[in-house]
PDB file of N, CA and C in Angstrom:
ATOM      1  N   UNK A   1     -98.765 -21.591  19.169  1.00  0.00           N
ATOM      2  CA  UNK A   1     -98.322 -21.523  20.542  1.00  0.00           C
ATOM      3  C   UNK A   1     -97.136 -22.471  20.702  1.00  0.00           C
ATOM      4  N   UNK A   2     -96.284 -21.895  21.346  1.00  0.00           N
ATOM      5  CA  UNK A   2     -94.816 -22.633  21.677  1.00  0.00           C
ATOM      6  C   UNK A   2     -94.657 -22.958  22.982  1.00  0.00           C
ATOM      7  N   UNK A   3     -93.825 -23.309  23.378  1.00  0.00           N
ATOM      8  CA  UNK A   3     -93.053 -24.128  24.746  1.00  0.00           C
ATOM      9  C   UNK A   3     -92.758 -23.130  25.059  1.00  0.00           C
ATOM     10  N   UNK A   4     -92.054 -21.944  24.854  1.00  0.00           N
ATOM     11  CA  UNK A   4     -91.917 -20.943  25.275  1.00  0.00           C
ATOM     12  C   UNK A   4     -92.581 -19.768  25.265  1.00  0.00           C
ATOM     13  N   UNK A   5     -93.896 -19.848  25.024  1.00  0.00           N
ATOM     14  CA  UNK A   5     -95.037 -19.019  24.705  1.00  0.00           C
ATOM     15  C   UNK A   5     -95.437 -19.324  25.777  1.00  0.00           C
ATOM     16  N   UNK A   6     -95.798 -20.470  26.215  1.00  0.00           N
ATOM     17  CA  UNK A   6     -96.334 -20.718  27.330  1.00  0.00           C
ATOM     18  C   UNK A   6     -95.931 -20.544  28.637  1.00  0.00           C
ATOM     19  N   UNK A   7     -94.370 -20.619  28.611  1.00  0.00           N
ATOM     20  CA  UNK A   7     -93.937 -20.351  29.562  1.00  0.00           C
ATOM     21  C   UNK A   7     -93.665 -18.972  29.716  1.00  0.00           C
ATOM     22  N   UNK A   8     -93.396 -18.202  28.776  1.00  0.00           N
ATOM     23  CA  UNK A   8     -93.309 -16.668  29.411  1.00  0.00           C
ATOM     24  C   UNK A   8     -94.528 -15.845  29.585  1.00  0.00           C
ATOM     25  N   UNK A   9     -95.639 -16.705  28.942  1.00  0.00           N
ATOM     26  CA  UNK A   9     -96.807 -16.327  29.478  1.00  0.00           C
ATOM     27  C   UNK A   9     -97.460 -16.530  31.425  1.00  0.00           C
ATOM     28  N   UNK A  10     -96.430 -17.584  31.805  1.00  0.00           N
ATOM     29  CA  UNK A  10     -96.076 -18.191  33.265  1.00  0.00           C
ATOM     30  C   UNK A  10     -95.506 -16.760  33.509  1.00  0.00           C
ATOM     31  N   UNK A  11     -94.321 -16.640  33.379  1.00  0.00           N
ATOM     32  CA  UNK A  11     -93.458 -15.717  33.709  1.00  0.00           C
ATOM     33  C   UNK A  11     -94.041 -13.982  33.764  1.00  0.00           C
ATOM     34  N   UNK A  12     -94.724 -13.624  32.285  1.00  0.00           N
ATOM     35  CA  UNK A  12     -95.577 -12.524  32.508  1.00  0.00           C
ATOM     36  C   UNK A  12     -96.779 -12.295  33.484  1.00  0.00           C
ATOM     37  N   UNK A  13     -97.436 -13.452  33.625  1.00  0.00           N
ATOM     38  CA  UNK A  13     -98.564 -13.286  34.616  1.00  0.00           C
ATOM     39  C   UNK A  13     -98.462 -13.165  35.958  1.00  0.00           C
ATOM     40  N   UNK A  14     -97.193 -13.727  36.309  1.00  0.00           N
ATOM     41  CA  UNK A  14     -96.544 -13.374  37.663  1.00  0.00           C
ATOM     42  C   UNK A  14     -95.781 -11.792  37.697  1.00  0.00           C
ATOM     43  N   UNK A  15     -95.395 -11.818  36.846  1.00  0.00           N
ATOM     44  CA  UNK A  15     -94.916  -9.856  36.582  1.00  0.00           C
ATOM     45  C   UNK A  15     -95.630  -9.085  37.105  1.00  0.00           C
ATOM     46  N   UNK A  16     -96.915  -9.514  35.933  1.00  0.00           N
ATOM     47  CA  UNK A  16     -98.529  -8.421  36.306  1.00  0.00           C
ATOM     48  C   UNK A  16     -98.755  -8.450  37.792  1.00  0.00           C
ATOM     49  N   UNK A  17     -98.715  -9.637  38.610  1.00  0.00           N
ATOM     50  CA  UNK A  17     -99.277  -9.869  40.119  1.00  0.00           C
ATOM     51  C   UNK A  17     -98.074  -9.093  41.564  1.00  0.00           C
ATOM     52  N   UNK A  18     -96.744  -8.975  40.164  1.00  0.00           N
ATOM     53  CA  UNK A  18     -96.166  -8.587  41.142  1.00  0.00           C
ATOM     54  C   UNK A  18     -95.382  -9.476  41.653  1.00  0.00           C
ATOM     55  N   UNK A  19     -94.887 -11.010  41.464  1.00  0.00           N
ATOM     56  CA  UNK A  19     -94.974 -11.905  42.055  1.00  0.00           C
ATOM     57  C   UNK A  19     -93.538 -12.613  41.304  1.00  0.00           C
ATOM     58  N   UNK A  20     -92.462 -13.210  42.133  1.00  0.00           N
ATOM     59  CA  UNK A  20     -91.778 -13.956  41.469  1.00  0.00           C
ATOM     60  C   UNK A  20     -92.366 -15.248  40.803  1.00  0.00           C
ATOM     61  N   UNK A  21     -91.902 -15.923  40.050  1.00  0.00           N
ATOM     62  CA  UNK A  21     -92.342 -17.273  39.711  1.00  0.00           C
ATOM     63  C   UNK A  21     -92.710 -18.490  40.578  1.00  0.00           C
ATOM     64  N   UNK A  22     -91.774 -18.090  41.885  1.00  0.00           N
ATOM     65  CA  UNK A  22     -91.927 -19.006  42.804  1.00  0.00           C
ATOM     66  C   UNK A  22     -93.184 -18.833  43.402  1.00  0.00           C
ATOM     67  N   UNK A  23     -93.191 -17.211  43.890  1.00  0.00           N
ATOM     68  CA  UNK A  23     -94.561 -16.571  44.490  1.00  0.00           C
ATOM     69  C   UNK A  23     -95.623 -17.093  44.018  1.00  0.00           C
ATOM     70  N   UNK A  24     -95.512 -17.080  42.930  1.00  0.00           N
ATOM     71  CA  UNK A  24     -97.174 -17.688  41.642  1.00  0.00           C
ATOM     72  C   UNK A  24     -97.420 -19.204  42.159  1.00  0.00           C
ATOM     73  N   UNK A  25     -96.126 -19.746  41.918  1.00  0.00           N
ATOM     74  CA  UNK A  25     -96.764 -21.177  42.303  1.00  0.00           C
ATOM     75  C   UNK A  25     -97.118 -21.499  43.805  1.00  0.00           C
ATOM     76  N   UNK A  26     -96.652 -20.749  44.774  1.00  0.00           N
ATOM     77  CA  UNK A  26     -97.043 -21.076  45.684  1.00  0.00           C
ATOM     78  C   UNK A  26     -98.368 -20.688  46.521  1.00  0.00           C
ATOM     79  N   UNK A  27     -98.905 -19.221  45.524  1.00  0.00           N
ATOM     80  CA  UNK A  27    -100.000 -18.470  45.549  1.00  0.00           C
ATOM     81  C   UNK A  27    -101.070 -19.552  44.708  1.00  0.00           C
ATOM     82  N   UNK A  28    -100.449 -19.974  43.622  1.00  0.00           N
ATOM     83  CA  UNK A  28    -101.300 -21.158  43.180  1.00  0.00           C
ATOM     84  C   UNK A  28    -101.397 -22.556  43.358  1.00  0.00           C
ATOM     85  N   UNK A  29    -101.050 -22.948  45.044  1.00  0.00           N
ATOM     86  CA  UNK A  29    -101.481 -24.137  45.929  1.00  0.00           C
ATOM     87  C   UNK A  29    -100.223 -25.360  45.287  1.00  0.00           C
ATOM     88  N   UNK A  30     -99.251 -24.797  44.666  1.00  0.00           N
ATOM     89  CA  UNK A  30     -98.310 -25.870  43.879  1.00  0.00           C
ATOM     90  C   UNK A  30     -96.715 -25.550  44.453  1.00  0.00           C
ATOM     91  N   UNK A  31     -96.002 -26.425  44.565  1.00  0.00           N
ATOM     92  CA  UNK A  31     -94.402 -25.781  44.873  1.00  0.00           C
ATOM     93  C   UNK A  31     -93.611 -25.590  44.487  1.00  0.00           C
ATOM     94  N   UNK A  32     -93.026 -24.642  45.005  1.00  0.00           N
ATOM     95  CA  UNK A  32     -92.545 -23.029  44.778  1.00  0.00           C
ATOM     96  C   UNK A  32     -91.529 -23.531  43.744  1.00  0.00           C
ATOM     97  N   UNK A  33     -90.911 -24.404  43.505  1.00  0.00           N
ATOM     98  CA  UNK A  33     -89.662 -24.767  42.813  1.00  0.00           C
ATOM     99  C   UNK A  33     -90.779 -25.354  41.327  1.00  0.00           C
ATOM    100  N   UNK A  34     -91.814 -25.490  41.052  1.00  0.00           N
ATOM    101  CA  UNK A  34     -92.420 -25.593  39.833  1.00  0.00           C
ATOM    102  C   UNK A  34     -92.290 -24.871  38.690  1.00  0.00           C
ATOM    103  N   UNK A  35     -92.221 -23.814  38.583  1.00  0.00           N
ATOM    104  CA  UNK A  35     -91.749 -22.733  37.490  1.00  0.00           C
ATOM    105  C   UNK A  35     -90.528 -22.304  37.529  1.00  0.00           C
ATOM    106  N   UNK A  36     -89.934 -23.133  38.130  1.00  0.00           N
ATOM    107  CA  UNK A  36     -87.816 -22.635  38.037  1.00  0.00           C
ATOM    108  C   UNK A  36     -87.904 -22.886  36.278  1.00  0.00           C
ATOM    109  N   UNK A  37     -86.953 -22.541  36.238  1.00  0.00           N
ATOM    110  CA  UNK A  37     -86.051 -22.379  34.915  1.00  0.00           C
ATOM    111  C   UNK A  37     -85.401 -23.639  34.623  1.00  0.00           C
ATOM    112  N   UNK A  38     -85.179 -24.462  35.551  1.00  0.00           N
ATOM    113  CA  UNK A  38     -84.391 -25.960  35.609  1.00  0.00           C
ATOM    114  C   UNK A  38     -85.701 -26.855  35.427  1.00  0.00           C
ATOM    115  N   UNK A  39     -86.787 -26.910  35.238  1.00  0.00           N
ATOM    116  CA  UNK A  39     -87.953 -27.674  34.915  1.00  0.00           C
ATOM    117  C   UNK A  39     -88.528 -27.472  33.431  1.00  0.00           C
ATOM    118  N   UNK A  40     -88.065 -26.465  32.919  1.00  0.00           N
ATOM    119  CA  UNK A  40     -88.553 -26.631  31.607  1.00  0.00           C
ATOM    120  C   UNK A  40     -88.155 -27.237  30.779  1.00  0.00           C
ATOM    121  N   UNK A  41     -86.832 -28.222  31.125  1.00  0.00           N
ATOM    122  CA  UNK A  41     -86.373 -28.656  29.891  1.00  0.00           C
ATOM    123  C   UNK A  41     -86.264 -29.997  30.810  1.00  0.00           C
ATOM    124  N   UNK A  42     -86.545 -31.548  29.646  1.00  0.00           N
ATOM    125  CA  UNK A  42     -86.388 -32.453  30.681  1.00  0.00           C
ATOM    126  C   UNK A  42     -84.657 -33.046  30.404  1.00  0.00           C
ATOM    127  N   UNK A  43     -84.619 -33.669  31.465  1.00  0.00           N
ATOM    128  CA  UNK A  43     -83.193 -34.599  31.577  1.00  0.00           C
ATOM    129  C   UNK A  43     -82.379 -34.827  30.099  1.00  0.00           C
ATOM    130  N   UNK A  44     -82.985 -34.944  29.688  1.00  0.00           N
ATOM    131  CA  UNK A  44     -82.504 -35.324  27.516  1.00  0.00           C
ATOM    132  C   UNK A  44     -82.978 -34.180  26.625  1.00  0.00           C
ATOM    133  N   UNK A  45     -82.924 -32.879  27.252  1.00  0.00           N
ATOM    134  CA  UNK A  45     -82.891 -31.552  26.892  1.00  0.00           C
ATOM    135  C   UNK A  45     -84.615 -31.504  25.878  1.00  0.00           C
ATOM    136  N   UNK A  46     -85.341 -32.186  26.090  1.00  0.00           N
ATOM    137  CA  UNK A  46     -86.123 -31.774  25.420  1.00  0.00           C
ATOM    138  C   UNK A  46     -87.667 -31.056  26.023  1.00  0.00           C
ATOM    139  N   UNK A  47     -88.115 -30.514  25.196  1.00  0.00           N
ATOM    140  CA  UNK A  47     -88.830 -29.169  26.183  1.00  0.00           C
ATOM    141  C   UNK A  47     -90.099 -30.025  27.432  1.00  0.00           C
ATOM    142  N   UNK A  48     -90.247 -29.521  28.254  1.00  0.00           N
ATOM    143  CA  UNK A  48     -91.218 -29.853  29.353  1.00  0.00           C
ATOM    144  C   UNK A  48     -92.400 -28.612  29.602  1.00  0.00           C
ATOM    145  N   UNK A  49     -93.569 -29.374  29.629  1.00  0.00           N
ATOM    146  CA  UNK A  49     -94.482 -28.223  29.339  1.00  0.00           C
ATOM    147  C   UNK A  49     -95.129 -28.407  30.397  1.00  0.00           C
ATOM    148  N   UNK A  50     -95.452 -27.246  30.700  1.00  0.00           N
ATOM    149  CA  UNK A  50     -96.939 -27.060  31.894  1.00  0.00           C
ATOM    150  C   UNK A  50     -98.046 -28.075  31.633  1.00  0.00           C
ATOM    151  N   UNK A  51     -98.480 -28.533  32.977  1.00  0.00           N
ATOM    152  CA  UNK A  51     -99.648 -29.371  32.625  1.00  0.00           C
ATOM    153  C   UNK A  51    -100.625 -28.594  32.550  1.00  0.00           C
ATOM    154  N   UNK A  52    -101.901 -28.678  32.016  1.00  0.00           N
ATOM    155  CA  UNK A  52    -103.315 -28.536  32.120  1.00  0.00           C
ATOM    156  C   UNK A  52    -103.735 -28.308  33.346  1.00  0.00           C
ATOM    157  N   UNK A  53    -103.233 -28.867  34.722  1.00  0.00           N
ATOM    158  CA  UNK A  53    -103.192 -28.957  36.153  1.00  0.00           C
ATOM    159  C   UNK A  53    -102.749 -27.429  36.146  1.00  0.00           C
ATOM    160  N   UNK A  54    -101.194 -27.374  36.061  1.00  0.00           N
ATOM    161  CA  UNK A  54    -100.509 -26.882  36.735  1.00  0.00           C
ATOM    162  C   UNK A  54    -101.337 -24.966  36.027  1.00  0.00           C
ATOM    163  N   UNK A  55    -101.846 -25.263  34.822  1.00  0.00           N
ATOM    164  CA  UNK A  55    -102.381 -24.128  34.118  1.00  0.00           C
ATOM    165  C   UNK A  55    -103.337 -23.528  35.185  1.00  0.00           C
ATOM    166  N   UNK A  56    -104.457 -24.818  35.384  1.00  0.00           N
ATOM    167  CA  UNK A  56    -105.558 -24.216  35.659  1.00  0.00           C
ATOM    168  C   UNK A  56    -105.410 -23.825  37.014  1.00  0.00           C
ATOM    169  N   UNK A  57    -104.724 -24.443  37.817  1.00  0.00           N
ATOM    170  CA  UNK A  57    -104.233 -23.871  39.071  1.00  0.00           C
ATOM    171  C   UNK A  57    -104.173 -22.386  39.466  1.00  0.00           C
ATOM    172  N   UNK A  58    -103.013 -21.681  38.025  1.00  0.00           N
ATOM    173  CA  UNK A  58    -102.724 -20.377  38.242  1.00  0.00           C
ATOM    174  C   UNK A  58    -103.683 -19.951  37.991  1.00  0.00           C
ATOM    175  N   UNK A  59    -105.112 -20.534  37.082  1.00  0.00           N
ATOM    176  CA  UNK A  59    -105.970 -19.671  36.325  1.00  0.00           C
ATOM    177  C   UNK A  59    -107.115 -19.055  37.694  1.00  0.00           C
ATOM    178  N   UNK A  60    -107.048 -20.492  37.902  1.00  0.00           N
ATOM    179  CA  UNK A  60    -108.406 -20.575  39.605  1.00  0.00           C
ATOM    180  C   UNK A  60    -107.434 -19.271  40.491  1.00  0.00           C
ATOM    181  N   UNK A  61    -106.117 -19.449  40.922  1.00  0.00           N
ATOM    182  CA  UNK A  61    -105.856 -18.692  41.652  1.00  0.00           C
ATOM    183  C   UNK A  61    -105.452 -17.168  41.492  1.00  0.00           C
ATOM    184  N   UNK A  62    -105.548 -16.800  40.363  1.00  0.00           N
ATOM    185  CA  UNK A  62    -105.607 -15.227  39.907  1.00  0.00           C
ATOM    186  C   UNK A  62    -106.938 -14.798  39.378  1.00  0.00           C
ATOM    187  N   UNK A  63    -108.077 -15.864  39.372  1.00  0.00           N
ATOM    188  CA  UNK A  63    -109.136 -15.741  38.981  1.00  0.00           C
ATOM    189  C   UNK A  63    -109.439 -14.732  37.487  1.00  0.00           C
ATOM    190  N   UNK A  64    -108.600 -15.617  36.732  1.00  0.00           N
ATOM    191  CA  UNK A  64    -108.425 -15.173  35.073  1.00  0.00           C
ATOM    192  C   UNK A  64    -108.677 -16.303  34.292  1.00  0.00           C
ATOM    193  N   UNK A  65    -109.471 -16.385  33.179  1.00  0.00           N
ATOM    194  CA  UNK A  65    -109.839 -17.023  31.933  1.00  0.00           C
ATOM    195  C   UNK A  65    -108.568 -17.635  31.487  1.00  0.00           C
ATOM    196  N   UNK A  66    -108.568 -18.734  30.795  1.00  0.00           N
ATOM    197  CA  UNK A  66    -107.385 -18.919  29.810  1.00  0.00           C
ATOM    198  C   UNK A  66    -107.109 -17.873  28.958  1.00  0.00           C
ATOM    199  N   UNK A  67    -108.745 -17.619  27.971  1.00  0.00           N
ATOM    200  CA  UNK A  67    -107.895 -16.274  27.417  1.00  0.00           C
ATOM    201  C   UNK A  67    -107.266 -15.136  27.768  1.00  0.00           C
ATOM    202  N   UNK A  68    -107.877 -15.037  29.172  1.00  0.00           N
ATOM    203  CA  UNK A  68    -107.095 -14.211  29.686  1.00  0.00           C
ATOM    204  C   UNK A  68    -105.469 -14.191  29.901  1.00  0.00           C
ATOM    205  N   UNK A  69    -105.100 -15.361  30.084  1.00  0.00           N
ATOM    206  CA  UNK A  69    -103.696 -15.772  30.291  1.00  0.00           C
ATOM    207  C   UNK A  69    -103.234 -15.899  28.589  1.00  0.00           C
ATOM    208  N   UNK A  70    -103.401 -16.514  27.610  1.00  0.00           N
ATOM    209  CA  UNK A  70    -103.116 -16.281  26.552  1.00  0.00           C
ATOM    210  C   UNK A  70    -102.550 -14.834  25.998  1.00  0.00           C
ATOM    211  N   UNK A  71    -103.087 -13.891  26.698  1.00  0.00           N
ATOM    212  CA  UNK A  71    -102.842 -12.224  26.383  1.00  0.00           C
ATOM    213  C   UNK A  71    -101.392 -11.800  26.880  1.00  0.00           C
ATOM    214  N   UNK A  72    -101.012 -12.766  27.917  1.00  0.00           N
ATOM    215  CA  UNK A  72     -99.708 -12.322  28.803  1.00  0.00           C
ATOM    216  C   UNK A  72     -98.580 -13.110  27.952  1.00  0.00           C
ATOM    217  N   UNK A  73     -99.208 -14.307  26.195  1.00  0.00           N
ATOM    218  CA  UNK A  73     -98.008 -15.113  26.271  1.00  0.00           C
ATOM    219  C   UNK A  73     -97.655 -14.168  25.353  1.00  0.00           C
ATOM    220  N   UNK A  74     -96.343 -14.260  24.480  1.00  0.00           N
ATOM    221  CA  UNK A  74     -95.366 -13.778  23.260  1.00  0.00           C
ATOM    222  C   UNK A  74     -96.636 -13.969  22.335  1.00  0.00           C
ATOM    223  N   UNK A  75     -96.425 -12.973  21.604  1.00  0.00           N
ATOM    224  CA  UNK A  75     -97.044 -12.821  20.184  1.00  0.00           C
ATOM    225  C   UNK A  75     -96.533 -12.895  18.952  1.00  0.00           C
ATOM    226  N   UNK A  76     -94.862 -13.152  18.622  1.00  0.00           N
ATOM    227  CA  UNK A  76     -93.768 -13.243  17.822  1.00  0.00           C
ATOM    228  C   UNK A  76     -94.398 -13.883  16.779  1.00  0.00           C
ATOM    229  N   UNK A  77     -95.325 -15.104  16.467  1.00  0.00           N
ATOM    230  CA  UNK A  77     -95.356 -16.291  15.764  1.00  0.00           C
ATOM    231  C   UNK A  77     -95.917 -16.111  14.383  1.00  0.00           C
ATOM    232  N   UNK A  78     -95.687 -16.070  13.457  1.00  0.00           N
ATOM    233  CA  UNK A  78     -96.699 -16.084  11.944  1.00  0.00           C
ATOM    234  C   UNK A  78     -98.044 -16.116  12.004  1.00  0.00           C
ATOM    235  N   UNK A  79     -97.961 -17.395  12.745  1.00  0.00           N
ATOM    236  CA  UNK A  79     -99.736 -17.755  13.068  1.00  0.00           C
ATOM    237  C   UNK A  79    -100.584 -16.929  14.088  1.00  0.00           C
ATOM    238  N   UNK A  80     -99.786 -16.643  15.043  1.00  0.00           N
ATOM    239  CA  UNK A  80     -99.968 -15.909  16.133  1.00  0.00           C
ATOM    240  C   UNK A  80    -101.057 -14.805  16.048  1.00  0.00           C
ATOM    241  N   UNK A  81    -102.139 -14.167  17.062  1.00  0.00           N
ATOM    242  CA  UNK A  81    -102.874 -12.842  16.392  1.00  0.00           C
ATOM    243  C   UNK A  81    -103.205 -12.571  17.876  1.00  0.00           C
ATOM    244  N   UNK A  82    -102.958 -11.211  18.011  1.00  0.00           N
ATOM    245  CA  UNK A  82    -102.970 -10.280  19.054  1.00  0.00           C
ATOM    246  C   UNK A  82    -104.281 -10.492  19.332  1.00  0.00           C
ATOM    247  N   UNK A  83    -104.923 -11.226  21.212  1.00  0.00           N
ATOM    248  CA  UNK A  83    -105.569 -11.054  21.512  1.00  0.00           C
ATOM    249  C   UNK A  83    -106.611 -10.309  22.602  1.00  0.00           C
ATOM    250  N   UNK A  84    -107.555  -9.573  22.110  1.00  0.00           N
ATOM    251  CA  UNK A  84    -107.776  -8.138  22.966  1.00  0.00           C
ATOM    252  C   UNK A  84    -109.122  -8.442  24.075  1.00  0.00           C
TER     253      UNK A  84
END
């Protein structure tokens, strides 16, 4: 799992709902400017990751499993294995 696994797994799960990125976070009790595109990377360009918070937030508020959210990230990776 990558920095960007995780995050387009952000990005896909709001797709599925229908929902911009902003929509998600604000549907998931957090603000709306949390999943911009200008937060993933910090000040000294190096990657910024979702908290554990900010995860379980979306998880409580779409009422989906982690694994469930795991299914929405990129599957690209060597290690990676399609989960059903």
């Amino acid at each position: 799992m990558t920095h960007n696994d995780v995050w387009m797994g952000i990005v896909n799960v709001a797709r599925w709902k229908n929902l911009s990125c902003s929509g998600l976070a604000r549907l998931s009790g957090l603000d709306s400017t949390t999943f911009n595109k200008s937060k993933r990377t910090n000040r000294d360009g190096s990657p910024h990751w979702p908290s554990t918070y900010t995860i379980a937030c979306v998880l409580n508020a779409l009422h989906i499993t982690l694994g469930d959210f795991a299914k929405f990230m990129p599957n690209d990776g060597p290690t990676s294995k399609k989960m059903h």
